[in-house]
PDB file of N, CA and C in Angstrom:
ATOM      1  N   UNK A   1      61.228-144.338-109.455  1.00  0.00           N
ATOM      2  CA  UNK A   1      60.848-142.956-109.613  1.00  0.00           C
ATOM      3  C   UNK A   1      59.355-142.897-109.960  1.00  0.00           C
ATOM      4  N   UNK A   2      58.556-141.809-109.403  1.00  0.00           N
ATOM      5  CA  UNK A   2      57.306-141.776-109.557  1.00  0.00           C
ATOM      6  C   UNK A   2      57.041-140.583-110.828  1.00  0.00           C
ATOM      7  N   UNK A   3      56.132-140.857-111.299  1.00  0.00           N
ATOM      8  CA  UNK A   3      55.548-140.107-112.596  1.00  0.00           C
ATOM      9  C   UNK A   3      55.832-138.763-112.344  1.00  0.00           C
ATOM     10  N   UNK A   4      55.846-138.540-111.244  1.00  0.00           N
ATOM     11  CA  UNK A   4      55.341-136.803-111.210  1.00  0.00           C
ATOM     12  C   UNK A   4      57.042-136.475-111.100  1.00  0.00           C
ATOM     13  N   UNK A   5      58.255-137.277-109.623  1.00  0.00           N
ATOM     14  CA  UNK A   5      59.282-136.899-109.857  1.00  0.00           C
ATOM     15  C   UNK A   5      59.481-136.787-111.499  1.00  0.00           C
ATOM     16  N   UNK A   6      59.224-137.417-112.507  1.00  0.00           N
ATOM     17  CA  UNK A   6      59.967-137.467-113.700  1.00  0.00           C
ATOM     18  C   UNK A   6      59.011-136.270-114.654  1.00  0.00           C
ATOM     19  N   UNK A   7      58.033-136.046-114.370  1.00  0.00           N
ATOM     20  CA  UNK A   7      57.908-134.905-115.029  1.00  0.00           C
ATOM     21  C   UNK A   7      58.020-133.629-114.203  1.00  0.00           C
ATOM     22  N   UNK A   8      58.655-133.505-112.981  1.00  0.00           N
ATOM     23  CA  UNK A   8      59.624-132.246-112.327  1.00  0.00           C
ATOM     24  C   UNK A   8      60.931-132.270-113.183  1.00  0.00           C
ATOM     25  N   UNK A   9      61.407-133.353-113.307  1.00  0.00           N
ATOM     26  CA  UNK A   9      63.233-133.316-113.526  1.00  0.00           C
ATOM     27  C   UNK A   9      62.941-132.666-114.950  1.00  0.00           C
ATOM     28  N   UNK A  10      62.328-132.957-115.837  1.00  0.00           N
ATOM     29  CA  UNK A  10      61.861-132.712-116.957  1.00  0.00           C
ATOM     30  C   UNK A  10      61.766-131.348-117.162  1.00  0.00           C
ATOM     31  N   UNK A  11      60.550-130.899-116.538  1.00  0.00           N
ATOM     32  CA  UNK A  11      60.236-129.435-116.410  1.00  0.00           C
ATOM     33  C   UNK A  11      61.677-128.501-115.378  1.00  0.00           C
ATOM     34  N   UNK A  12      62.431-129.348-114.436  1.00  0.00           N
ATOM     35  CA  UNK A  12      62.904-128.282-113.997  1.00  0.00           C
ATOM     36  C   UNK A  12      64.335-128.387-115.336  1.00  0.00           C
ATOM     37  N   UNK A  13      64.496-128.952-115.907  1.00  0.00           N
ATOM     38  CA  UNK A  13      65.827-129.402-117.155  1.00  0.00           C
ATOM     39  C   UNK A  13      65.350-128.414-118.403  1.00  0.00           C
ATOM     40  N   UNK A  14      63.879-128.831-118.714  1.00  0.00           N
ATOM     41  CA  UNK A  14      63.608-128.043-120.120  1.00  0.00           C
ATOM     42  C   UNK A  14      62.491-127.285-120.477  1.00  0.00           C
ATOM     43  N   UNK A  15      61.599-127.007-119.298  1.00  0.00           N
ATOM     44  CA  UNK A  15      60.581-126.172-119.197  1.00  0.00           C
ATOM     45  C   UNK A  15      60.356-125.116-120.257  1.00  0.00           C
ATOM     46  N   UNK A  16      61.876-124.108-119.584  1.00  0.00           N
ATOM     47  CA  UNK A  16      61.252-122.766-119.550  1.00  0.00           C
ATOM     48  C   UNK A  16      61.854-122.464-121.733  1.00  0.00           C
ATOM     49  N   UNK A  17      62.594-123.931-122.314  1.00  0.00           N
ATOM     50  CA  UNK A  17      62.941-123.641-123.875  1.00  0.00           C
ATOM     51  C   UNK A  17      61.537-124.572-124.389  1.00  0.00           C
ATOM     52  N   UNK A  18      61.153-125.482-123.675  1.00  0.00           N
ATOM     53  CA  UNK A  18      59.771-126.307-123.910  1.00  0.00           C
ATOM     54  C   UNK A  18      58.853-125.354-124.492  1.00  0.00           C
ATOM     55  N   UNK A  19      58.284-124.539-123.379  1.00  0.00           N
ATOM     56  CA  UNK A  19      57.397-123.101-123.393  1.00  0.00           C
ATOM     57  C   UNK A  19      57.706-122.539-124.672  1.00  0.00           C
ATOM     58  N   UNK A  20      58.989-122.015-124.879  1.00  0.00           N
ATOM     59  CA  UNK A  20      59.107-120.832-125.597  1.00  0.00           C
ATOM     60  C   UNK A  20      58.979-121.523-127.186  1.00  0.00           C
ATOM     61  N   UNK A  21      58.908-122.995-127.250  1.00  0.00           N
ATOM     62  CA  UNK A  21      58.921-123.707-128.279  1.00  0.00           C
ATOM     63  C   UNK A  21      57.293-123.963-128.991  1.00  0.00           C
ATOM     64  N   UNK A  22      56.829-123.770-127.627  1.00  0.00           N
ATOM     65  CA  UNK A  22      55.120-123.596-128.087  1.00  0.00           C
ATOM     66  C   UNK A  22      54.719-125.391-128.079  1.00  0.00           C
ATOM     67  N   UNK A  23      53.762-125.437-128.222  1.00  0.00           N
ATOM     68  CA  UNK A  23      52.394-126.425-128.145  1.00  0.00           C
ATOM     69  C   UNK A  23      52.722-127.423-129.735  1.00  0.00           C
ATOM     70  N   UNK A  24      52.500-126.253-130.474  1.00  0.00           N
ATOM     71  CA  UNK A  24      52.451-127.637-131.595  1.00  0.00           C
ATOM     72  C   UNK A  24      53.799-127.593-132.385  1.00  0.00           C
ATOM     73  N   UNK A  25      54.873-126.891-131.661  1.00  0.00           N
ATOM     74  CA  UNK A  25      56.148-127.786-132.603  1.00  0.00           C
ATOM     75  C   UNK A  25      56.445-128.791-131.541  1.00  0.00           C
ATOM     76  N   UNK A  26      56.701-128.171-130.158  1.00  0.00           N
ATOM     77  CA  UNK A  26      56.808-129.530-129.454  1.00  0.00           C
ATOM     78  C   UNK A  26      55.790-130.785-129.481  1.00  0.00           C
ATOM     79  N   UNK A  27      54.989-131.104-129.811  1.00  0.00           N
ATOM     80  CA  UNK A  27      53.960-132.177-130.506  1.00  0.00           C
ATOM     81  C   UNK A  27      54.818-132.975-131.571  1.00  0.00           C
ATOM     82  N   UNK A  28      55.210-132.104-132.378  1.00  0.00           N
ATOM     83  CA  UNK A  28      55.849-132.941-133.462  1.00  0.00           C
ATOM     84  C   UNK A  28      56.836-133.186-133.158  1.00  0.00           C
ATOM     85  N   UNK A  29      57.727-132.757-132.321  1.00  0.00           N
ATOM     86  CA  UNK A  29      58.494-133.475-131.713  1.00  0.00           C
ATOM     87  C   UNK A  29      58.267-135.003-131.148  1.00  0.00           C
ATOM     88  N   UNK A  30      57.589-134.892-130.152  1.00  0.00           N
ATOM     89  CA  UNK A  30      56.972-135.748-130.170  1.00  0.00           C
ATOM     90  C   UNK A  30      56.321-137.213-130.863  1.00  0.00           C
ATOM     91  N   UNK A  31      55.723-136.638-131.922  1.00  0.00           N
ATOM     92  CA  UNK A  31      55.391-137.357-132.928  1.00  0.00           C
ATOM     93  C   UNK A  31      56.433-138.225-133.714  1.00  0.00           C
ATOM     94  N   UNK A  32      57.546-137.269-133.920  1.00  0.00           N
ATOM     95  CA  UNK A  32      58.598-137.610-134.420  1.00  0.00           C
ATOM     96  C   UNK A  32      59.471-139.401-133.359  1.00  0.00           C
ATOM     97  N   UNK A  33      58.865-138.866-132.248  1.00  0.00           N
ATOM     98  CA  UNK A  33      59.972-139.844-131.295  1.00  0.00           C
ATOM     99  C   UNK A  33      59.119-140.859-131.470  1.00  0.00           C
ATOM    100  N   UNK A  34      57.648-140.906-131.258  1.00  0.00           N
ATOM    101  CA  UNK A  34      56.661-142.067-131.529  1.00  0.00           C
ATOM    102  C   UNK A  34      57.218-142.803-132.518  1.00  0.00           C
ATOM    103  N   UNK A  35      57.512-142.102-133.942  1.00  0.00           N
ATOM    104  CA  UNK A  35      58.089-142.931-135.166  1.00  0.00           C
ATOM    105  C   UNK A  35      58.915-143.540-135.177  1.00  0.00           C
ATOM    106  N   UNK A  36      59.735-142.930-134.242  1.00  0.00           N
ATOM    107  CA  UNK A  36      61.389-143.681-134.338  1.00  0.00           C
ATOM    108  C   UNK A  36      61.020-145.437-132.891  1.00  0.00           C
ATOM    109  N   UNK A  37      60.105-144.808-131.756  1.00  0.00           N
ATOM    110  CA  UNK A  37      59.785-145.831-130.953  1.00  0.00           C
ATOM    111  C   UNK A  37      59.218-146.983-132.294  1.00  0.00           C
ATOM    112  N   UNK A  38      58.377-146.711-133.167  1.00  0.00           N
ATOM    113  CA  UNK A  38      57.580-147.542-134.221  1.00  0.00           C
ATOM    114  C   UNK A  38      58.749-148.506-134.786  1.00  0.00           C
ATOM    115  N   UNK A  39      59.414-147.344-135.255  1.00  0.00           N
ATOM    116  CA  UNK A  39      60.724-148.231-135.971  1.00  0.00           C
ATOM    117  C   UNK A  39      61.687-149.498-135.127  1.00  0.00           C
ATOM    118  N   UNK A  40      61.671-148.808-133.962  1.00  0.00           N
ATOM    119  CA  UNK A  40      63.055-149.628-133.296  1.00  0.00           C
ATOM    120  C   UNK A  40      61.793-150.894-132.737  1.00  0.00           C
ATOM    121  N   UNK A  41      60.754-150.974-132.905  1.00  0.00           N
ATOM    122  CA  UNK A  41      59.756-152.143-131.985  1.00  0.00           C
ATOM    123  C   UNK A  41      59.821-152.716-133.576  1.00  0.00           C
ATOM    124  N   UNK A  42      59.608-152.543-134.397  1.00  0.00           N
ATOM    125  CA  UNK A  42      59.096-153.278-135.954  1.00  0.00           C
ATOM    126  C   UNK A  42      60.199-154.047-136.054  1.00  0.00           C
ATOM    127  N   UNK A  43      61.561-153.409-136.018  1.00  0.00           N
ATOM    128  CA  UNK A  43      63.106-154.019-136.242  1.00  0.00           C
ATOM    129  C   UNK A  43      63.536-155.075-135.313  1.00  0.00           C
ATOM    130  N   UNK A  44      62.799-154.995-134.114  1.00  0.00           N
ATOM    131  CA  UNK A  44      62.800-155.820-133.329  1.00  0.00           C
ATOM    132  C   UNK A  44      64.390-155.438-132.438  1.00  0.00           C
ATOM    133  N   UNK A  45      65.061-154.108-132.138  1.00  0.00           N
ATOM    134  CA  UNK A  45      65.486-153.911-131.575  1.00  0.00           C
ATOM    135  C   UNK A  45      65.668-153.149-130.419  1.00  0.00           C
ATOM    136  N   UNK A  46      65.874-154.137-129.283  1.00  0.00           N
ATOM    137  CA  UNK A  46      65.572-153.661-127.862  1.00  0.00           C
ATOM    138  C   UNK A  46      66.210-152.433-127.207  1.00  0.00           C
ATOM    139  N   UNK A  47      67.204-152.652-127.574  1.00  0.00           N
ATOM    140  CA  UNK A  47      68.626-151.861-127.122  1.00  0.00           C
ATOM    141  C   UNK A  47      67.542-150.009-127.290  1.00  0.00           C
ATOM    142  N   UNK A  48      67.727-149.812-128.808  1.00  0.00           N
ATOM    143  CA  UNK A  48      67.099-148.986-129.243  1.00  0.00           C
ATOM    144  C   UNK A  48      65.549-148.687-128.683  1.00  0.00           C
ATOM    145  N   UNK A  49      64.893-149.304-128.575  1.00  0.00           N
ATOM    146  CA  UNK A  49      63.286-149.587-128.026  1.00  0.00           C
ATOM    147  C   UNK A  49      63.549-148.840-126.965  1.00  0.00           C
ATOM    148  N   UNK A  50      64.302-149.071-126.163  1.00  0.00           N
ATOM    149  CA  UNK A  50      64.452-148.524-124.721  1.00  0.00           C
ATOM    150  C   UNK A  50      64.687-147.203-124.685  1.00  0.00           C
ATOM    151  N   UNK A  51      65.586-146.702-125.983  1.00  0.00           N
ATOM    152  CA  UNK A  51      65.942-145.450-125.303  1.00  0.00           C
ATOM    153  C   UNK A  51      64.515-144.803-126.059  1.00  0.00           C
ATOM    154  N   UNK A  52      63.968-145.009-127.486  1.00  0.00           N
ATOM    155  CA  UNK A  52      62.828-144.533-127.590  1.00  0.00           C
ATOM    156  C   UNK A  52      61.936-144.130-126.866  1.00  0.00           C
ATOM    157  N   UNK A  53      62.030-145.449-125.738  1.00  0.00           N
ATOM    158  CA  UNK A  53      60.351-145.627-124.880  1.00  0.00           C
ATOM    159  C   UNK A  53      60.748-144.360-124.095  1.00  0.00           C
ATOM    160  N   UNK A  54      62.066-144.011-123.297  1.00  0.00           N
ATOM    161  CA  UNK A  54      62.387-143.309-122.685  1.00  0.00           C
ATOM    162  C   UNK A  54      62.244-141.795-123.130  1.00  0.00           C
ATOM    163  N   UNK A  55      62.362-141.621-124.377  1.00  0.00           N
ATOM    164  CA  UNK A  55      62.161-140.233-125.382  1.00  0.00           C
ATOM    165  C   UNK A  55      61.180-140.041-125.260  1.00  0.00           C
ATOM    166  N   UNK A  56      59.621-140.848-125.774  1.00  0.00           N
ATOM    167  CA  UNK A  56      58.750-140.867-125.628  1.00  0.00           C
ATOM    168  C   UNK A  56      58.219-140.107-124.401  1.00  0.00           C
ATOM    169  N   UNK A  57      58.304-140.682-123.520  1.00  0.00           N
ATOM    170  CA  UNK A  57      57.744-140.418-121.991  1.00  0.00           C
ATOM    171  C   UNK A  57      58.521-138.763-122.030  1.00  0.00           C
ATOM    172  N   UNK A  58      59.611-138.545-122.193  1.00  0.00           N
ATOM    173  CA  UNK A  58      60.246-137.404-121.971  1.00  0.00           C
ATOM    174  C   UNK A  58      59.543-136.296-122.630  1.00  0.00           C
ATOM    175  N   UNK A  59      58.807-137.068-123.746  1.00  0.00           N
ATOM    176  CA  UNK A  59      58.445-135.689-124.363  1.00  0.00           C
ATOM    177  C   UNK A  59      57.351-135.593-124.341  1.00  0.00           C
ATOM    178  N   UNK A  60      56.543-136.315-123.526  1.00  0.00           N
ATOM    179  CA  UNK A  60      55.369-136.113-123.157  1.00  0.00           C
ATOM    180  C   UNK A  60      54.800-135.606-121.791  1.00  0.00           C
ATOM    181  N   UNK A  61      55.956-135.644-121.142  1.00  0.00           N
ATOM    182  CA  UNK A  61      56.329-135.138-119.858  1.00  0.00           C
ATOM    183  C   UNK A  61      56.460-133.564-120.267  1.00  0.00           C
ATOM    184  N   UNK A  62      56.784-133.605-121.707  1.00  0.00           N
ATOM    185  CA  UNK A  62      57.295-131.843-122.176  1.00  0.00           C
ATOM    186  C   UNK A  62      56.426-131.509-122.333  1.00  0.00           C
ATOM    187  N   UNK A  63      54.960-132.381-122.884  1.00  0.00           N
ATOM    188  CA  UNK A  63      53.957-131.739-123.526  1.00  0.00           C
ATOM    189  C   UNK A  63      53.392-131.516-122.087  1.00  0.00           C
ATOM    190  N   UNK A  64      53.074-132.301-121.291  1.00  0.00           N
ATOM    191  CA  UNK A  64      51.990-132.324-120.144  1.00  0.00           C
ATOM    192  C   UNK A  64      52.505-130.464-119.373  1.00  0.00           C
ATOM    193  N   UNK A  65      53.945-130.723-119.528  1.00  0.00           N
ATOM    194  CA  UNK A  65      54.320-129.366-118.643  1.00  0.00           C
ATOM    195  C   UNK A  65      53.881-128.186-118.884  1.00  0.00           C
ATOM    196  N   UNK A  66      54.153-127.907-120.891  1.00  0.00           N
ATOM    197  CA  UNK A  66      53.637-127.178-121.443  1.00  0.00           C
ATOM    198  C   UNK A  66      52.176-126.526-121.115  1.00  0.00           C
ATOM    199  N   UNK A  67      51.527-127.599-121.158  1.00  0.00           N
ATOM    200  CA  UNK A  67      49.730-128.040-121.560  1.00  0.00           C
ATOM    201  C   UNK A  67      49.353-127.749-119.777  1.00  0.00           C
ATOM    202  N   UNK A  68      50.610-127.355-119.257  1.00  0.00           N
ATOM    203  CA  UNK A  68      49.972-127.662-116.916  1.00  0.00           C
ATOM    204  C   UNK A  68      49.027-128.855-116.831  1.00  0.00           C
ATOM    205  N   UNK A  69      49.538-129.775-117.431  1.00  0.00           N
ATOM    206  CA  UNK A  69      48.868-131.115-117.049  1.00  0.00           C
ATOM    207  C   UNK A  69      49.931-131.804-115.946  1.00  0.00           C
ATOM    208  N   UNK A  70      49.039-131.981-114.713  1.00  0.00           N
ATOM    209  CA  UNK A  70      49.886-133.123-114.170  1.00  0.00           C
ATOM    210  C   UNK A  70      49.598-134.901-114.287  1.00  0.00           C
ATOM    211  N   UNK A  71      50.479-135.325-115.190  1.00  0.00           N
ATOM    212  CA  UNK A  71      50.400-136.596-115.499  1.00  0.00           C
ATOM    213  C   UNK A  71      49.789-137.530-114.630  1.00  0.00           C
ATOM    214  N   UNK A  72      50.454-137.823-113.386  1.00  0.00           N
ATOM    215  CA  UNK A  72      50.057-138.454-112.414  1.00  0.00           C
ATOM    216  C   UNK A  72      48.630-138.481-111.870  1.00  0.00           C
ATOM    217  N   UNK A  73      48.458-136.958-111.901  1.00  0.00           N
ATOM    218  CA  UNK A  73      46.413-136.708-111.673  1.00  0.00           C
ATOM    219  C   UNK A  73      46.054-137.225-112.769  1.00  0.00           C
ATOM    220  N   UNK A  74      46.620-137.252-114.187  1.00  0.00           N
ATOM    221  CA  UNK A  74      45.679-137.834-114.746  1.00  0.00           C
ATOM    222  C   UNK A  74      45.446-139.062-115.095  1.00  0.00           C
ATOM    223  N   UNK A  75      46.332-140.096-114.701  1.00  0.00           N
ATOM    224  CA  UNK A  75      46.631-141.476-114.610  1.00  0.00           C
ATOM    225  C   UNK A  75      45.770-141.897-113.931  1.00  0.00           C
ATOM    226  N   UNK A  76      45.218-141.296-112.758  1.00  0.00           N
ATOM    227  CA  UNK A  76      44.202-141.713-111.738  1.00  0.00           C
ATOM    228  C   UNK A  76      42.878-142.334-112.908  1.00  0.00           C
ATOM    229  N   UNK A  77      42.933-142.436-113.356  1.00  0.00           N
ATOM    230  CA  UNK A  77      41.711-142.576-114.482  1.00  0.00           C
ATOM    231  C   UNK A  77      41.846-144.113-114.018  1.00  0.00           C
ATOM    232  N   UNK A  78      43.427-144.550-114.386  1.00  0.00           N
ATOM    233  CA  UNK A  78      43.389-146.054-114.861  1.00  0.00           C
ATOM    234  C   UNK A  78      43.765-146.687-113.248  1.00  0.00           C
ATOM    235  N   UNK A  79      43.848-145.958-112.472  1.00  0.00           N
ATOM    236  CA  UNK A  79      44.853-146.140-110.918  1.00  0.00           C
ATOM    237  C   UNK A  79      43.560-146.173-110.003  1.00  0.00           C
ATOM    238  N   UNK A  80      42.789-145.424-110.061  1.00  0.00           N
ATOM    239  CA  UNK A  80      41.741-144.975-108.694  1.00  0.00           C
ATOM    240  C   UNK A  80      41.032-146.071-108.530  1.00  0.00           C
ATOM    241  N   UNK A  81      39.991-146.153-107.421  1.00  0.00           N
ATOM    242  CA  UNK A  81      39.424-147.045-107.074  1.00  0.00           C
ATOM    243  C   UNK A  81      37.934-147.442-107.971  1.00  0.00           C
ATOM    244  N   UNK A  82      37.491-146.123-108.439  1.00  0.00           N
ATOM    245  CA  UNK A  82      36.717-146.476-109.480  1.00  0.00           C
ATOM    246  C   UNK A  82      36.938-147.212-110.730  1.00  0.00           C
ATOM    247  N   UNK A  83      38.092-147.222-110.925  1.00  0.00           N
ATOM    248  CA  UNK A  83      38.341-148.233-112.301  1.00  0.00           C
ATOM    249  C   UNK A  83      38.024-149.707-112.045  1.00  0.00           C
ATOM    250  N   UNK A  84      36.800-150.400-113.306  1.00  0.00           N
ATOM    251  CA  UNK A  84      36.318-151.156-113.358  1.00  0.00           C
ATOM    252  C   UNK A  84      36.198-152.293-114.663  1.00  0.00           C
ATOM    253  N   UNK A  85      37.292-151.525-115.735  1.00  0.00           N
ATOM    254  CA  UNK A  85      37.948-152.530-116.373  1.00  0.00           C
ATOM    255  C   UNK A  85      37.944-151.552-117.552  1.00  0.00           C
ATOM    256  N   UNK A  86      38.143-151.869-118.774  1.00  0.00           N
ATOM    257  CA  UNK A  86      38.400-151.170-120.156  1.00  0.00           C
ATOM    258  C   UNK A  86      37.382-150.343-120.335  1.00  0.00           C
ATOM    259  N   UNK A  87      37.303-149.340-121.087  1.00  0.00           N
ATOM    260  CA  UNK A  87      35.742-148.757-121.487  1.00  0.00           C
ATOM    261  C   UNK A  87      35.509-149.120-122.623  1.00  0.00           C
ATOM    262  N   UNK A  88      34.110-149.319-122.854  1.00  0.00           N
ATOM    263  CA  UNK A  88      33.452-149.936-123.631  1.00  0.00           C
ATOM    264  C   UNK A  88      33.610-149.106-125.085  1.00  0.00           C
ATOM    265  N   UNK A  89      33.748-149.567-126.268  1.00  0.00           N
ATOM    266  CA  UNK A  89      33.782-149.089-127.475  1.00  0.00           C
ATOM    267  C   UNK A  89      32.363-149.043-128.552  1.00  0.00           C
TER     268      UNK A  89
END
């Protein structure tokens, strides 16, 4: 599945309660799933890790929808032909 199918299924599943949830509670949502991804990688359990990683992406797929970001355009950063290695710090 490509980035963008998965933030359609996303948006066409939870869009239109995403929206009405607003910008920064869905964030902490968010935030919230990061913690629990933190937890299940520290514990060293995979099982769990997975469905995190999967939450994760889901709810960032919620934020991007929210925010009319399309993920995939913006991946091009690290994908396009101009990319020429890490940026400098």
């Amino acid at each position: 599945m490509q980035i963008a199918e998965f933030q359609k299924l996303i948006s066409e599943r939870y869009e239109k309660r995403d929206r009405e949830r607003g910008v920064s509670r869905t964030f902490m949502w968010f935030i919230e799933e990061v913690g629990e991804l933190s937890t299940a990688l520290v514990s060293g359990d995979k099982v769990n890790a997975e469905e995190e990683f999967a939450d994760v992406l889901a709810w960032l797929c919620t934020l991007a929808n929210i925010s009319d970001i399309d993920l995939e355009k913006a991946c091009r950063k690290y994908t396009g032909e101009d990319v020429k290695g890490f940026k400098p710090k």
